[in-house]
Protein backbone atom coordinates (compact mmCIF):
# COMPACT_ATOMS: atom_id res chain seq x y z
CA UNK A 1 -50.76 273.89 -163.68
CA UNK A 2 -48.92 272.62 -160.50
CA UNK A 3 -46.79 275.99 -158.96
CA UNK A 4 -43.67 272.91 -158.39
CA UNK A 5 -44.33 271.75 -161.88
CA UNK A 6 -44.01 275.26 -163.12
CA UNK A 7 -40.70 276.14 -161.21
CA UNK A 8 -38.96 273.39 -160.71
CA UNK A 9 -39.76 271.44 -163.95
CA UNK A 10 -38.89 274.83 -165.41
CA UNK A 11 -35.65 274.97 -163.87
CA UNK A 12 -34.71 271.34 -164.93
CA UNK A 13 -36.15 272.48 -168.51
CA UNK A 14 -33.26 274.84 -168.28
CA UNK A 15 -30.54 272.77 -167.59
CA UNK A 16 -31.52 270.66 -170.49
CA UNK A 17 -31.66 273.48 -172.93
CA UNK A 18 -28.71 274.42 -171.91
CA UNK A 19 -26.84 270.76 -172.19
CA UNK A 20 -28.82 270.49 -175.68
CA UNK A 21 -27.47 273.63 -177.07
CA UNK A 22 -23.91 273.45 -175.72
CA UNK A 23 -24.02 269.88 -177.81
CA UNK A 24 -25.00 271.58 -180.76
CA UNK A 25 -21.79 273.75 -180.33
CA UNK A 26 -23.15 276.80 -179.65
CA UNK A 27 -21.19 279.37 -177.35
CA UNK A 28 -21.27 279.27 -173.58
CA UNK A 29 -23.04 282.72 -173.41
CA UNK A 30 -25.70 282.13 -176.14
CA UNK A 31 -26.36 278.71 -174.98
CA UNK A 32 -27.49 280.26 -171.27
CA UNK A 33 -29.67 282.90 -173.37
CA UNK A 34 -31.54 280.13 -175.29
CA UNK A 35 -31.58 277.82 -172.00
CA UNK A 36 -33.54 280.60 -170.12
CA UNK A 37 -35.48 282.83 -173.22
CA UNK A 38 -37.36 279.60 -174.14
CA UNK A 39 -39.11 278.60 -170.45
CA UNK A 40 -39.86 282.24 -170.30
CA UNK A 41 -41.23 283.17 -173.22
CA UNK A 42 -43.19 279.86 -172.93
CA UNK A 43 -44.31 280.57 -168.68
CA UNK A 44 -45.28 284.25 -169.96
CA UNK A 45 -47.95 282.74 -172.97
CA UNK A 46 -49.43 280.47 -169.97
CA UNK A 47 -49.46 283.41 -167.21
CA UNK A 48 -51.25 285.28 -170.05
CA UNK A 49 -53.58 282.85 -170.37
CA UNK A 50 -54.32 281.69 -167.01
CA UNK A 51 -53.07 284.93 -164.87
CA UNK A 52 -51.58 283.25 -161.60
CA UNK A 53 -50.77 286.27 -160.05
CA UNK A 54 -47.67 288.72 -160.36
CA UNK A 55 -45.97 287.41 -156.89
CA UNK A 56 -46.07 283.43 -159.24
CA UNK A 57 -44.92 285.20 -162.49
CA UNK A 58 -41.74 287.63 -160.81
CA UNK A 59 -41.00 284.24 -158.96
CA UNK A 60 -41.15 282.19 -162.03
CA UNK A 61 -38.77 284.82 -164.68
CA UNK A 62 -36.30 285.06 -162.01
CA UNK A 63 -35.91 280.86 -161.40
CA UNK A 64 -35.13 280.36 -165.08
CA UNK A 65 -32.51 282.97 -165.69
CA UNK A 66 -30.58 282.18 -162.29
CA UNK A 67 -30.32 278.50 -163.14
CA UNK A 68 -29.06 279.77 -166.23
CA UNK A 69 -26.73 282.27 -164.84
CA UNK A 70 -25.18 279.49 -162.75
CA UNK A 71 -24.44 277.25 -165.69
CA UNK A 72 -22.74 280.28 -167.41
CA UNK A 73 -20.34 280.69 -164.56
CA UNK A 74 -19.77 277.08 -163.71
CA UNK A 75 -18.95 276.53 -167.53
CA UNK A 76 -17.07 280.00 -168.79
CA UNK A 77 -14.49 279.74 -171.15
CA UNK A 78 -12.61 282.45 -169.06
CA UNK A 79 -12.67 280.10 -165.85
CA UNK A 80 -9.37 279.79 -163.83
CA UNK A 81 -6.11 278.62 -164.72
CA UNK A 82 -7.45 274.64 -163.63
CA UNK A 83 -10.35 275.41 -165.69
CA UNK A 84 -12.67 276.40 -162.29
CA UNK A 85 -14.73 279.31 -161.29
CA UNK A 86 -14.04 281.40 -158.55
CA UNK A 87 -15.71 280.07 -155.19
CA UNK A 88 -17.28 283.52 -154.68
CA UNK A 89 -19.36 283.61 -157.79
CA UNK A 90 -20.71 279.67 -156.91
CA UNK A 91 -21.36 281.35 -153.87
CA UNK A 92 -23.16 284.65 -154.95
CA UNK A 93 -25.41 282.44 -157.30
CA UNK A 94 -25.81 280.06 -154.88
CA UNK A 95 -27.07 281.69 -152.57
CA UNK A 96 -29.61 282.86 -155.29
CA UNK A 97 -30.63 279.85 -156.19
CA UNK A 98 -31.37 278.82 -152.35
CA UNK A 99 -33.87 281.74 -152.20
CA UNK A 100 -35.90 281.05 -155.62
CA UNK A 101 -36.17 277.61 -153.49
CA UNK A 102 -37.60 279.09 -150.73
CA UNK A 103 -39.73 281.71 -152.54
CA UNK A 104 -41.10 279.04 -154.20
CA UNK A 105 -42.16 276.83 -151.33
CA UNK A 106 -43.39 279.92 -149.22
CA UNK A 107 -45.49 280.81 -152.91
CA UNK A 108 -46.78 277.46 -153.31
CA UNK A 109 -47.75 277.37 -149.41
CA UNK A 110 -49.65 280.51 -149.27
CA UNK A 111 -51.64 279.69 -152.03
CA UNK A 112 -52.19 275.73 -151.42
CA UNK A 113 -51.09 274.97 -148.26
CA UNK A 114 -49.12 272.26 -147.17
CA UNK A 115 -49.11 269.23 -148.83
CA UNK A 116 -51.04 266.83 -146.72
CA UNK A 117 -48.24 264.43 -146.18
CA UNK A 118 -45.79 267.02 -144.47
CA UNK A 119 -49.19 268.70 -142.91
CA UNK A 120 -49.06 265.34 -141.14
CA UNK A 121 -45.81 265.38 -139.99
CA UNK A 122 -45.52 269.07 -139.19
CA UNK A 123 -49.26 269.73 -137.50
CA UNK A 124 -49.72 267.06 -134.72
CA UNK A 125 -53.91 265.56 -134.52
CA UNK A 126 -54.39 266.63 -138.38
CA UNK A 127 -55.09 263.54 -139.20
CA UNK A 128 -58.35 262.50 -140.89
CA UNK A 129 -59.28 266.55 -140.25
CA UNK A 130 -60.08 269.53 -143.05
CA UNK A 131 -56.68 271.35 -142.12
CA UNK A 132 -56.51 274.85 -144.18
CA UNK A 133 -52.46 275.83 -144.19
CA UNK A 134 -52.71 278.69 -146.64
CA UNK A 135 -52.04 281.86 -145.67
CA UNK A 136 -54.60 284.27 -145.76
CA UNK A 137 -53.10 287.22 -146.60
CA UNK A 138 -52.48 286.30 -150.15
CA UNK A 139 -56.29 286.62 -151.05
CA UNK A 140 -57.00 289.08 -153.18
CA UNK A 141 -59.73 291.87 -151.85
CA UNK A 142 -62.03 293.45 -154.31
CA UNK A 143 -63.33 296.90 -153.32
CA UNK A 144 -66.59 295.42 -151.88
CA UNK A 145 -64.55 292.59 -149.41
CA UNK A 146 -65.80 294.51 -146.41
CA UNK A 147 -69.77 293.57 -147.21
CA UNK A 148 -68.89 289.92 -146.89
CA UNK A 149 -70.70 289.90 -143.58
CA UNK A 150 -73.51 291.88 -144.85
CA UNK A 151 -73.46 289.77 -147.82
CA UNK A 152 -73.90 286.53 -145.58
CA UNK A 153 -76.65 288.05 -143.48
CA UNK A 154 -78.65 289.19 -146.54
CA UNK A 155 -78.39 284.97 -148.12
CA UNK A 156 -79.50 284.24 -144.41
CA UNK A 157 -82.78 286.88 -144.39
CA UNK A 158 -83.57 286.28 -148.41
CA UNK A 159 -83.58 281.92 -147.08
CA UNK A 160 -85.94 283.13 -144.04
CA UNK A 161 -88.26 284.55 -145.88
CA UNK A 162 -88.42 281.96 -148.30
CA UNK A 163 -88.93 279.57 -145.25
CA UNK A 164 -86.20 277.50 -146.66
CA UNK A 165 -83.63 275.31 -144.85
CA UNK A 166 -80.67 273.99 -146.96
CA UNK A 167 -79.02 270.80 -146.05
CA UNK A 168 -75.50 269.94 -148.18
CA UNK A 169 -73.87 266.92 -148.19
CA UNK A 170 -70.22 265.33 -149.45
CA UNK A 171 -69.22 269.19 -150.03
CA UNK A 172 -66.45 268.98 -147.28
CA UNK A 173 -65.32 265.46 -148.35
CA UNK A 174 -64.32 266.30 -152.24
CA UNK A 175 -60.41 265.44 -152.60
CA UNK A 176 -58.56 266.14 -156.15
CA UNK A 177 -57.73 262.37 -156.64
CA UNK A 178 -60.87 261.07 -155.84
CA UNK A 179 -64.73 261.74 -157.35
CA UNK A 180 -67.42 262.15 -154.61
CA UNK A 181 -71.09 263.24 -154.62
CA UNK A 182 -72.33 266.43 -153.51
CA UNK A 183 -75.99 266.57 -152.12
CA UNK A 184 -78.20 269.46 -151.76
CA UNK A 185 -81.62 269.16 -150.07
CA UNK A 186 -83.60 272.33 -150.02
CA UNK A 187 -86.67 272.17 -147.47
CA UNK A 188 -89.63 274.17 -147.27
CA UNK A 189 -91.21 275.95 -144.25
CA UNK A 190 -93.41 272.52 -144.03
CA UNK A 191 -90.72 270.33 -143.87
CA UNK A 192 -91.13 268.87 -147.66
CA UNK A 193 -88.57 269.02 -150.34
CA UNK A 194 -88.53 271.92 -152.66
CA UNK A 195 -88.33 270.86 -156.07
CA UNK A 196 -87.42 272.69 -158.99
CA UNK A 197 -84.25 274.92 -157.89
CA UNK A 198 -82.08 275.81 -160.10
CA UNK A 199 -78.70 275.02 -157.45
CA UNK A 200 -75.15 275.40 -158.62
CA UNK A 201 -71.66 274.79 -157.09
CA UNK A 202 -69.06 276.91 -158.50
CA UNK A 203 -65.08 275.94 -157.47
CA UNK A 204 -62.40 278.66 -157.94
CA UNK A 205 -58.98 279.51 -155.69
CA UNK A 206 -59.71 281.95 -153.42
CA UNK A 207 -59.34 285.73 -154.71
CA UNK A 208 -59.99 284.58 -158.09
CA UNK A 209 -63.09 284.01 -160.42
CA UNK A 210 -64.09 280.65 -160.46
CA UNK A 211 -62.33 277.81 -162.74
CA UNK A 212 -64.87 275.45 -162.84
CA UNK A 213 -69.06 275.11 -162.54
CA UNK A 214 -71.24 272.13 -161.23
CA UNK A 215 -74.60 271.85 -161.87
CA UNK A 216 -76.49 269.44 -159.51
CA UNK A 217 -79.44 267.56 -160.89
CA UNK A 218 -82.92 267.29 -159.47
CA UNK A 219 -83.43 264.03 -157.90
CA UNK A 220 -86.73 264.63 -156.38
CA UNK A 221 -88.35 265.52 -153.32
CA UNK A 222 -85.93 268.57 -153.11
CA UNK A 223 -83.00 266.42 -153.04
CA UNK A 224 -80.59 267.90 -155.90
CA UNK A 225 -77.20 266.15 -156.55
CA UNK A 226 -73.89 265.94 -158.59
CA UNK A 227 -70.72 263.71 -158.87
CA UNK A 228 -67.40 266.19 -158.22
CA UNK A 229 -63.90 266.23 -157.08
CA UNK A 230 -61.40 269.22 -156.61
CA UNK A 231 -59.41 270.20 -159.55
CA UNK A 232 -56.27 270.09 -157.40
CA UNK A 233 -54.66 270.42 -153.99
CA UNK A 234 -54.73 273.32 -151.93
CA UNK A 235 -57.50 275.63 -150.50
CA UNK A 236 -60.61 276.05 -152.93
CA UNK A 237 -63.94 278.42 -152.79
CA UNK A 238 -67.10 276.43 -152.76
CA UNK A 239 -69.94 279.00 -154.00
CA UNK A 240 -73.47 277.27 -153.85
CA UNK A 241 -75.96 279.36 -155.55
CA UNK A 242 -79.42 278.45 -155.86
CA UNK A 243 -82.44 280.83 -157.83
CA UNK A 244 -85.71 281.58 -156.20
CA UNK A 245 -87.72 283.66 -159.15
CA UNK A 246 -86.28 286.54 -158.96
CA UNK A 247 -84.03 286.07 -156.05
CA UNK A 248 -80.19 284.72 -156.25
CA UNK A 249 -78.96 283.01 -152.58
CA UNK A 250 -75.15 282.49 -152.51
CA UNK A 251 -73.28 280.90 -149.48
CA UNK A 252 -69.42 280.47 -150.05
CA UNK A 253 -67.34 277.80 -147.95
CA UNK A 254 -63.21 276.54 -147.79
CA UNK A 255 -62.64 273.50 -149.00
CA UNK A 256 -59.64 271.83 -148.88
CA UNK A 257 -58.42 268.61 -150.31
CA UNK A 258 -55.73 266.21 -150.49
């Protein structure tokens, strides 16, 4: 699910709640404890279900309650003699408020990147080019992350001495709105088409397991193929693996769509 979706929508999900149960003539207090329990409780069954990370989740249980905090004050019973809060607590949560906004965006950035409209705006020639905006940092590193070289160089020796020489096609152009097809032409030492590879594509977010696997039918004359898109915006992992007998080639690429 969409990181603005997710805060955002949860923080208007708040407000709601918390105009619903205030109807329903329920005290200011226990109306900001429903308006924030229920979009938490209902975030932490999704994050258990599709884990987005504990930087998303800490961002996520601290949006709901704030909003929520900030109704409580604006609407206490014990408000001033005109019936208005203090300036220093609208300030205080304020303030709050203003920094789940920009923990959010900075959250949403690392991990997707600019949307491609502001890319535009913000990132002069990116036009019509593959622009990756996410930060880098926020990739998770297993314990083997510093083979990834060796890794690369063993695909590149095991497709030597096979004699094979992979051509891909379409990979680079898949966009999350749009299907395209993805072609895969595997070529023997002679030149001619290898048929019968087993080749797969699988798509995942960077640092985490893959979400999603495409498996490209044989076309002939070692031409293998598959109709895709990207399951969102943002920065993506492209793993193409392929099966020799007993030997497994895997070559990795960042995508990045629209």
């Amino acid at each position: 699910m969409n990181l603005l979706i997710t805060v955002f929508g949860g923080m208007l999900l708040t407000v709601v709640l918390y105009g619903a149960a205030r109807r329903l003539r329920m005290s200011n207090f226990w109306a900001a404890v429903v308006a924030s329990a229920l979009p938490s409780a209902a975030y932490l069954v999704h994050a258990t279900m599709v884990w987005p990370g504990l930087d998303v989740v800490t961002l996520h249980v601290i949006a709901y309650p704030t909003v929520a905090v900030l109704l409580f004050q604006l609407y206490h019973s014990k408000a001033g003699a005109h019936g208005q809060t203090h300036w220093v607590p609208k300030l205080m949560i304020g303030f709050f408020v203003f920094l789940t906004i920009i923990f959010g965006a900075f959250v949403y950035i690392a991990g997707q990147g600019l949307p491609p409209a502001l890319a535009r705006i913000l990132l002069p020639g990116a036009e019509g080019k593959n622009i990756h905006t996410g930060f880098a940092g926020v990739v998770a590193h297993r314990e083997d992350a510093a083979k990834v070289l060796g890794h690369r160089r063993g695909m590149e020796a095991k497709l030597l001495r096979l004699g094979w020489r992979l051509e891909v096609a379409g990979l680079d152009d898949l966009r999350p709105l749009r299907a395209g097809v993805v072609r895969v032409r595997v070529l023997g030492a002679d030149g001619r088409g290898v048929v019968g590879v087993p080749v797969q594509i699988l798509l995942g977010r960077p640092g985490q397991p893959p979400s999603e696997t495409l498996n490209l039918d044989d076309v002939g004359d070692g031409e293998y193929r598959t109709e895709a898109r990207l399951p969102d915006s943002g920065a993506w992992l492209a793993n193409l693996r392929l099966r020799a007998g007993e030997d497994n080639i895997e070559l990795e690429r960042i995508l990045g769509g629209e």
